[in-house]
Protein backbone atom coordinates (compact mmCIF):
# COMPACT_ATOMS: atom_id res chain seq x y z
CA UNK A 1 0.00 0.00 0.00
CA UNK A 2 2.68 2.18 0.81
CA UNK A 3 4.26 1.62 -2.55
CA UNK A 4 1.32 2.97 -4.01
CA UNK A 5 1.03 5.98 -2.49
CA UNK A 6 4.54 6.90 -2.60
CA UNK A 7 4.24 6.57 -6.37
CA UNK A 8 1.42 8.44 -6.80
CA UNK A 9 3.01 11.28 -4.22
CA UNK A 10 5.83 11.02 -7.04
CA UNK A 11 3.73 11.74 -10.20
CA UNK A 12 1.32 14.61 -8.65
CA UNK A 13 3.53 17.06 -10.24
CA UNK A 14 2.53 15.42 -13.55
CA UNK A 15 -1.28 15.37 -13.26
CA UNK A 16 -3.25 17.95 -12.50
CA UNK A 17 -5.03 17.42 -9.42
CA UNK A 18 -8.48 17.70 -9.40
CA UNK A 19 -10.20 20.53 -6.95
CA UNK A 20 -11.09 18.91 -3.59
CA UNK A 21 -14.80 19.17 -3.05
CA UNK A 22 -16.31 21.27 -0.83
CA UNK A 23 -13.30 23.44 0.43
CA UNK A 24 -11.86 26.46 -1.20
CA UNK A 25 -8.12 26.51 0.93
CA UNK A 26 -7.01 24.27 3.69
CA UNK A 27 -5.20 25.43 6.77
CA UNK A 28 -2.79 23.96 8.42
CA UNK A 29 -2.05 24.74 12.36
CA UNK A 30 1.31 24.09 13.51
CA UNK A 31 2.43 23.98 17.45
CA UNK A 32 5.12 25.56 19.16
CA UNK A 33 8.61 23.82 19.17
CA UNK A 34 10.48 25.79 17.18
CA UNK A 35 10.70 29.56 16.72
CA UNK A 36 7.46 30.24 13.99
CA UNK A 37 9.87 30.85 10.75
CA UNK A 38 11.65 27.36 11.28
CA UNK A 39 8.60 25.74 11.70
CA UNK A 40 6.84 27.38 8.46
CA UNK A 41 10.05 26.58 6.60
CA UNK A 42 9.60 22.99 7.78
CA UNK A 43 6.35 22.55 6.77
CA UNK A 44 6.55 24.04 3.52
CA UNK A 45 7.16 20.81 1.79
CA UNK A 46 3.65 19.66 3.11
CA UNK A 47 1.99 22.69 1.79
CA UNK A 48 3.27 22.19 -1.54
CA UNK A 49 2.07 17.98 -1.68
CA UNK A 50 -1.13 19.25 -0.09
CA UNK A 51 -1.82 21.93 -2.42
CA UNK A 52 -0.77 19.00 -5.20
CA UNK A 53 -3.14 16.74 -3.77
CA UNK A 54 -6.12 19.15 -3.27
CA UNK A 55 -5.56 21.51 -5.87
CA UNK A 56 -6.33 24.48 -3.63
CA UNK A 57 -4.36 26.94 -1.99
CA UNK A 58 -2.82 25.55 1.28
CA UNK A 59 -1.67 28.01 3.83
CA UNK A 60 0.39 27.23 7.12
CA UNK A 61 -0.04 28.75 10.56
CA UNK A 62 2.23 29.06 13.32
CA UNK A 63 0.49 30.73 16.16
CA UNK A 64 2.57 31.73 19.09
CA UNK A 65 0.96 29.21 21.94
CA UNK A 66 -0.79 26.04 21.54
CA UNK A 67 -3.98 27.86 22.32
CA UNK A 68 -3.99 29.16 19.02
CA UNK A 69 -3.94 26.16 17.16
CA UNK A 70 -6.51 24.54 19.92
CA UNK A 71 -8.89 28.11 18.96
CA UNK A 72 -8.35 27.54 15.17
CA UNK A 73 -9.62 23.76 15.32
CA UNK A 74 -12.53 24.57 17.54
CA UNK A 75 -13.64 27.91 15.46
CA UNK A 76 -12.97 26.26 11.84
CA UNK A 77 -10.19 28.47 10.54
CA UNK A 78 -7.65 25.23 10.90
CA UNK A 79 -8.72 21.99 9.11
CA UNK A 80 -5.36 20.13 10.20
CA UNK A 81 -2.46 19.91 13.05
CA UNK A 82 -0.36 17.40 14.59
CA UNK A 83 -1.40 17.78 18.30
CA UNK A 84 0.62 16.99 21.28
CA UNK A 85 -1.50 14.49 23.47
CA UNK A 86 -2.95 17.03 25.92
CA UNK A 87 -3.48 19.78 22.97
CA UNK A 88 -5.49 16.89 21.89
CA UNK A 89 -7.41 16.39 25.03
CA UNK A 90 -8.46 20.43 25.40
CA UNK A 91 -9.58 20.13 21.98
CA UNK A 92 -11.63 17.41 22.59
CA UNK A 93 -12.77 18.02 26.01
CA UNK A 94 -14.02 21.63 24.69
CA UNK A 95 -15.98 19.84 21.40
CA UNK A 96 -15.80 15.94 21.37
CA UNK A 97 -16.96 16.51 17.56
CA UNK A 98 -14.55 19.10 16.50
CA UNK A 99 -11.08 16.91 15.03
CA UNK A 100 -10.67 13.54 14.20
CA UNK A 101 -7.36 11.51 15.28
CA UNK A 102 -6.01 9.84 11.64
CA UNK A 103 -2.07 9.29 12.13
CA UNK A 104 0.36 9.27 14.82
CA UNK A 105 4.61 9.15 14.01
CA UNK A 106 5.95 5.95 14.63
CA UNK A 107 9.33 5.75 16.36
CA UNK A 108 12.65 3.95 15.11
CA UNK A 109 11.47 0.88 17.49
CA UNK A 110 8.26 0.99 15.77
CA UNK A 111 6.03 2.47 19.00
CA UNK A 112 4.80 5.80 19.28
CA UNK A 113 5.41 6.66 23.03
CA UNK A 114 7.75 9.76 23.91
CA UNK A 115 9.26 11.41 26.86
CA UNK A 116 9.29 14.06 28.97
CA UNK A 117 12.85 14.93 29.69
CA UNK A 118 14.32 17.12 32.35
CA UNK A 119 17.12 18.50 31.63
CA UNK A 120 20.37 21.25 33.13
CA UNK A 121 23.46 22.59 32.19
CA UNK A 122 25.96 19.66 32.68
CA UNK A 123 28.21 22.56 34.51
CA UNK A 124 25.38 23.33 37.18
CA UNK A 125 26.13 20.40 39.26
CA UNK A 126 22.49 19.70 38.91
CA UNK A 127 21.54 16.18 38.17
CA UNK A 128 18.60 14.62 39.86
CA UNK A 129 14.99 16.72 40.71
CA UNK A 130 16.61 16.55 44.59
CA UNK A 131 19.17 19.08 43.21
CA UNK A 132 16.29 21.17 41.61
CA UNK A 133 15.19 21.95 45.11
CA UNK A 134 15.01 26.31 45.49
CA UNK A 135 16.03 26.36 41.87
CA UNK A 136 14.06 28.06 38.44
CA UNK A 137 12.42 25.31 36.93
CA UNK A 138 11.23 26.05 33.28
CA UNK A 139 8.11 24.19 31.71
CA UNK A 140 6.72 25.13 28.43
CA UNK A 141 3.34 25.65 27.70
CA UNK A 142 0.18 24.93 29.69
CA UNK A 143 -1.64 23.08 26.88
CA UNK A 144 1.88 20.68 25.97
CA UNK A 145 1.82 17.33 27.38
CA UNK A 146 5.53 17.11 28.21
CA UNK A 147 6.18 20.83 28.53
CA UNK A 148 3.49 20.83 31.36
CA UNK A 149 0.75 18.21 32.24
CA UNK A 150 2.77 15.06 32.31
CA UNK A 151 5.41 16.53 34.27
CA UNK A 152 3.13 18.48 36.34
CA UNK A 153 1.55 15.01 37.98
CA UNK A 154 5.06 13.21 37.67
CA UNK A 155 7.01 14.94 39.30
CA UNK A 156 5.24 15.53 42.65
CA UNK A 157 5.74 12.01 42.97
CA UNK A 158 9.23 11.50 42.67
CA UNK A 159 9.41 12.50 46.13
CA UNK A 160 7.35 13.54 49.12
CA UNK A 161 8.31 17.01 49.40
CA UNK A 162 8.44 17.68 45.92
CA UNK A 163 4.86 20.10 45.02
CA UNK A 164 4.63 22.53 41.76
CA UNK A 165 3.76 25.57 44.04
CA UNK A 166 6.61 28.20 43.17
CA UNK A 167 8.64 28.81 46.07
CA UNK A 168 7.63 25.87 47.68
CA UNK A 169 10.37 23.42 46.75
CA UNK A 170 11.31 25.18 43.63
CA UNK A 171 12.13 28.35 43.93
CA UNK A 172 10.67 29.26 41.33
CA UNK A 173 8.16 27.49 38.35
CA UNK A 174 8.19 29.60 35.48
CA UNK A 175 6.30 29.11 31.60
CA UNK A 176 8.96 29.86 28.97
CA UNK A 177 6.41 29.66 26.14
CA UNK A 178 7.48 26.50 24.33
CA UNK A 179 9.87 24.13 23.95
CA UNK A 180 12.47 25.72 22.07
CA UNK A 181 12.63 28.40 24.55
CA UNK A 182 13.00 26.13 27.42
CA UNK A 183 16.00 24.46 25.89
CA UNK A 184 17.39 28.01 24.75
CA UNK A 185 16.89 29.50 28.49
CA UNK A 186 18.69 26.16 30.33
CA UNK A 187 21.29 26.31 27.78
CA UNK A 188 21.74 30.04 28.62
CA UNK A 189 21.68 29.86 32.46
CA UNK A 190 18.38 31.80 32.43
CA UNK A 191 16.82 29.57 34.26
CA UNK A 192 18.22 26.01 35.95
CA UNK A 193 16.31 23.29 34.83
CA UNK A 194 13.52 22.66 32.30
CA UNK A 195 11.43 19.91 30.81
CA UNK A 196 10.97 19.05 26.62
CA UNK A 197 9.71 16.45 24.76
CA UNK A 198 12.00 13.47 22.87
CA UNK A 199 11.27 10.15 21.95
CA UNK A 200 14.41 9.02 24.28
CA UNK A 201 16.10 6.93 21.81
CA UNK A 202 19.17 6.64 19.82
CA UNK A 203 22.58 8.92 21.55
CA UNK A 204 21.92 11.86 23.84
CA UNK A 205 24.61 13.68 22.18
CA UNK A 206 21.94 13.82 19.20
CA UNK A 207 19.04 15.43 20.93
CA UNK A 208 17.93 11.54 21.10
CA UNK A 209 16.53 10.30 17.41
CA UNK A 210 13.50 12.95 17.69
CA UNK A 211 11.75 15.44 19.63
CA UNK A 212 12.41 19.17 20.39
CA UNK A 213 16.09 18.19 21.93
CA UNK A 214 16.94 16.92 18.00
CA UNK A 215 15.72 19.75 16.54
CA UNK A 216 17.24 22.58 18.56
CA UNK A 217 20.85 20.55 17.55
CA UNK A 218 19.26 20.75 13.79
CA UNK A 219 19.93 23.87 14.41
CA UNK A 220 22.57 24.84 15.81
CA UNK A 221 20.88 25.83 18.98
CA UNK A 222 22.70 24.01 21.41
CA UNK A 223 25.09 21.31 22.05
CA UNK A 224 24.32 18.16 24.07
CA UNK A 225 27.50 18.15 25.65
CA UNK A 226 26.80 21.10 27.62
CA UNK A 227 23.51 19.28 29.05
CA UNK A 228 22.74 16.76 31.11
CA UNK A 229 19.57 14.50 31.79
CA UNK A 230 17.86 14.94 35.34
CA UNK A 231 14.48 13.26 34.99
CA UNK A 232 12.16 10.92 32.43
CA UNK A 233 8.59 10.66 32.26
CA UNK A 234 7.14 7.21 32.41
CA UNK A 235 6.47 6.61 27.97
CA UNK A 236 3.34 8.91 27.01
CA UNK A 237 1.33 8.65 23.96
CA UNK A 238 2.65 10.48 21.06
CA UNK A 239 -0.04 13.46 19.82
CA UNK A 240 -2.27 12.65 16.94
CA UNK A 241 -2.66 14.37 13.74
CA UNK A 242 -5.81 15.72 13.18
CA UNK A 243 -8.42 16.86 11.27
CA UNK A 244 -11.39 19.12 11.03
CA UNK A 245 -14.72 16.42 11.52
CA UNK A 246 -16.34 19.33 8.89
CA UNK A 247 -14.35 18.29 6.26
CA UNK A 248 -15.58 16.48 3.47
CA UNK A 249 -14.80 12.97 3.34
CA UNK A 250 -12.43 13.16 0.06
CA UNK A 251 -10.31 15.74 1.79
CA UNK A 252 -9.79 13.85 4.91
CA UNK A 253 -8.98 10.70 2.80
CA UNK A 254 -6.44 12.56 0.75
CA UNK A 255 -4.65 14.27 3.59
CA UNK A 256 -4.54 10.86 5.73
CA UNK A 257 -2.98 9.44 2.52
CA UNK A 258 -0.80 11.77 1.64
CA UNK A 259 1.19 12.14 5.27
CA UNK A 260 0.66 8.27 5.72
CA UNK A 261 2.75 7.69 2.32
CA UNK A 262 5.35 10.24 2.92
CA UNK A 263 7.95 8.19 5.04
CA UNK A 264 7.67 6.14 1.08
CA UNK A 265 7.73 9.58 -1.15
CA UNK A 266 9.72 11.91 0.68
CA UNK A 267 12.17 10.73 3.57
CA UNK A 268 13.49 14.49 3.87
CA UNK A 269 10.02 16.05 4.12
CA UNK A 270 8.83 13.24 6.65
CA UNK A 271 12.34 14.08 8.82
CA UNK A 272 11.36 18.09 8.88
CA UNK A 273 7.64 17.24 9.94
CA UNK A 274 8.13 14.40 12.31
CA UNK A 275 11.06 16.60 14.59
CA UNK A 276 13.51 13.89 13.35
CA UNK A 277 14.13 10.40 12.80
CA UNK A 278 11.14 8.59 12.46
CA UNK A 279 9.26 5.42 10.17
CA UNK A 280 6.55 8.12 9.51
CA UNK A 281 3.10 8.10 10.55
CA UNK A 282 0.53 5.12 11.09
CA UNK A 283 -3.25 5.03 11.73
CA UNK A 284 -4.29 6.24 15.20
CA UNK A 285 -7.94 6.35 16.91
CA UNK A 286 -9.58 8.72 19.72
CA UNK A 287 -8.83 5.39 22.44
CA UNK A 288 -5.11 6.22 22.56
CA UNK A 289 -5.98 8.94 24.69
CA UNK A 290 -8.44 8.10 26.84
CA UNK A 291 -5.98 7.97 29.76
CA UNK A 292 -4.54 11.96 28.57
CA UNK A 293 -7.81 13.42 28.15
CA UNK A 294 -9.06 11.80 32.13
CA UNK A 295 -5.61 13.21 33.30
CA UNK A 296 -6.27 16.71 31.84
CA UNK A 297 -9.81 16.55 32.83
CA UNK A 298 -8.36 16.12 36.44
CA UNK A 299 -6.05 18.68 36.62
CA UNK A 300 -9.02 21.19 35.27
CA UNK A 301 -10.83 20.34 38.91
């Protein structure tokens, strides 16, 4: 099957596309991770096979939070994102009928669990949460499942005293805004320890084979050396790709095909969307995240 689509990814230069029914442009929402221009400029080659496939224009949007893409999906102005897990579960705890879960990336292993990572400068001293204690910690985003939520439950219980309450036993819990930020301030000494996303395989010196650590040594934003590990979640779900339930059926097929055949078509392409080393995308239903969307639904009480 995958033959298939990778050769018909390879002649849609060729033949004309025909118009998708029913839509006149289709958006695509893209999270935070990366500053906004390095994520538009790794998207683009998705725009271009989408617009191919579709023959309408496609336009890409990188909002500044995750609320923005969450807003766009729930108000229609979006018709497609690859969510983290807990984006996922505000989305669908806001409208159950708004986005449909099609594909998830697969890892190297073949699962499709990632990590929350903490992480300090390797010259700190830091290396364990217990030497965290009346330091900055830096988390991401509210609506990011590793930047935040996961974390935010995990952590508490690595040890008795341990509470998310700045000042408490931090001395201080700060938002940096995304990942790459968090990364950029720990690297910096602008704060002492974060948390980021990675799928936690493959050499730390990497960034790991994918996730927001392999990207920020894409590009030249830090490197490893001067880091060091201080915490793992337990493995979490990796976010779905979406799309708008409004969309006509043909569209939705199109889209699933197209980013479930590009691992085939376009290893480059798949690299720049996935956040690294992947074996693409694979099918993925609403029950993945059953257990996300109860835990998010929790810490809302």
């Amino acid at each position: 099957m995958k033959r298939i689509l990778a050769a018909a990814l390879a002649t849609t230069a060729l033949v004309p596309p025909a118009m998708a029914q029913g839509i006149e442009e289709f958006n695509i929402g893209i999270l935070g991770g990366e500053n906004a221009q390095d994520r538009l400029n790794n998207h683009e080659c998705l725009k271009t096979y989408a617009e191919d496939a579709l023959g309408v224009p496609v336009k890409l949007f990188a909002p500044a939070d995750y609320n923005g893409v969450i807003q766009g999906l729930l108000g229609g102005t979006i018709h497609m994102a690859w969510l983290g897990a807990s984006a996922y579960a505000a989305t669908y705890l806001q409208d159950p009928e708004a986005v449909e879960p099609v594909l998830v990336k697969i890892n190297l292993d073949g699962s499709y669990g990632y990590h929350s990572i903490g992480f300090a400068r390797a010259d700190s001293g830091i290396t364990s949460l217990e030497d965290m204690q009346d330091k900055v910690f830096g988390f991401g985003d509210p609506n990011s499942t590793s930047g935040y939520l996961i974390p935010s439950i995990e952590i508490p219980m690595a040890g008795d005293a341990i509470t998310m309450e700045p000042g408490d036993y931090f001395g201080d819990v700060v938002f940096t805004g995304g990942h790459e930020q968090t990364i950029v301030a720990v690297n910096n000494g602008d704060i002492d320890g974060g948390v980021t996303w990675a799928d936690g395989q493959g050499e730390w010196a990497d960034g790991y084979n994918s996730g927001a650590l392999r990207k920020a040594v894409d590009a030249g934003l830090v490197d490893m050396n001067d880091l060091v590990e201080i915490w793992r979640s337990k493995p979490i779900p990796e976010g779905p790709i979406v799309l708008a339930s409004a969309l006509p059926q043909d569209v939705k097929d199109k889209m699933t095909a197209l980013v479930d055949g590009m691992y085939d078509a376009d290893p480059e392409c798949t690299y720049n969307i996935s956040a690294g080393e992947s074996l693409g995308f694979d099918p993925i239903t609403h029950d993945a995240y059953l257990s996300i969307i109860e835990a998010r639904k929790a810490k809302s009480e």
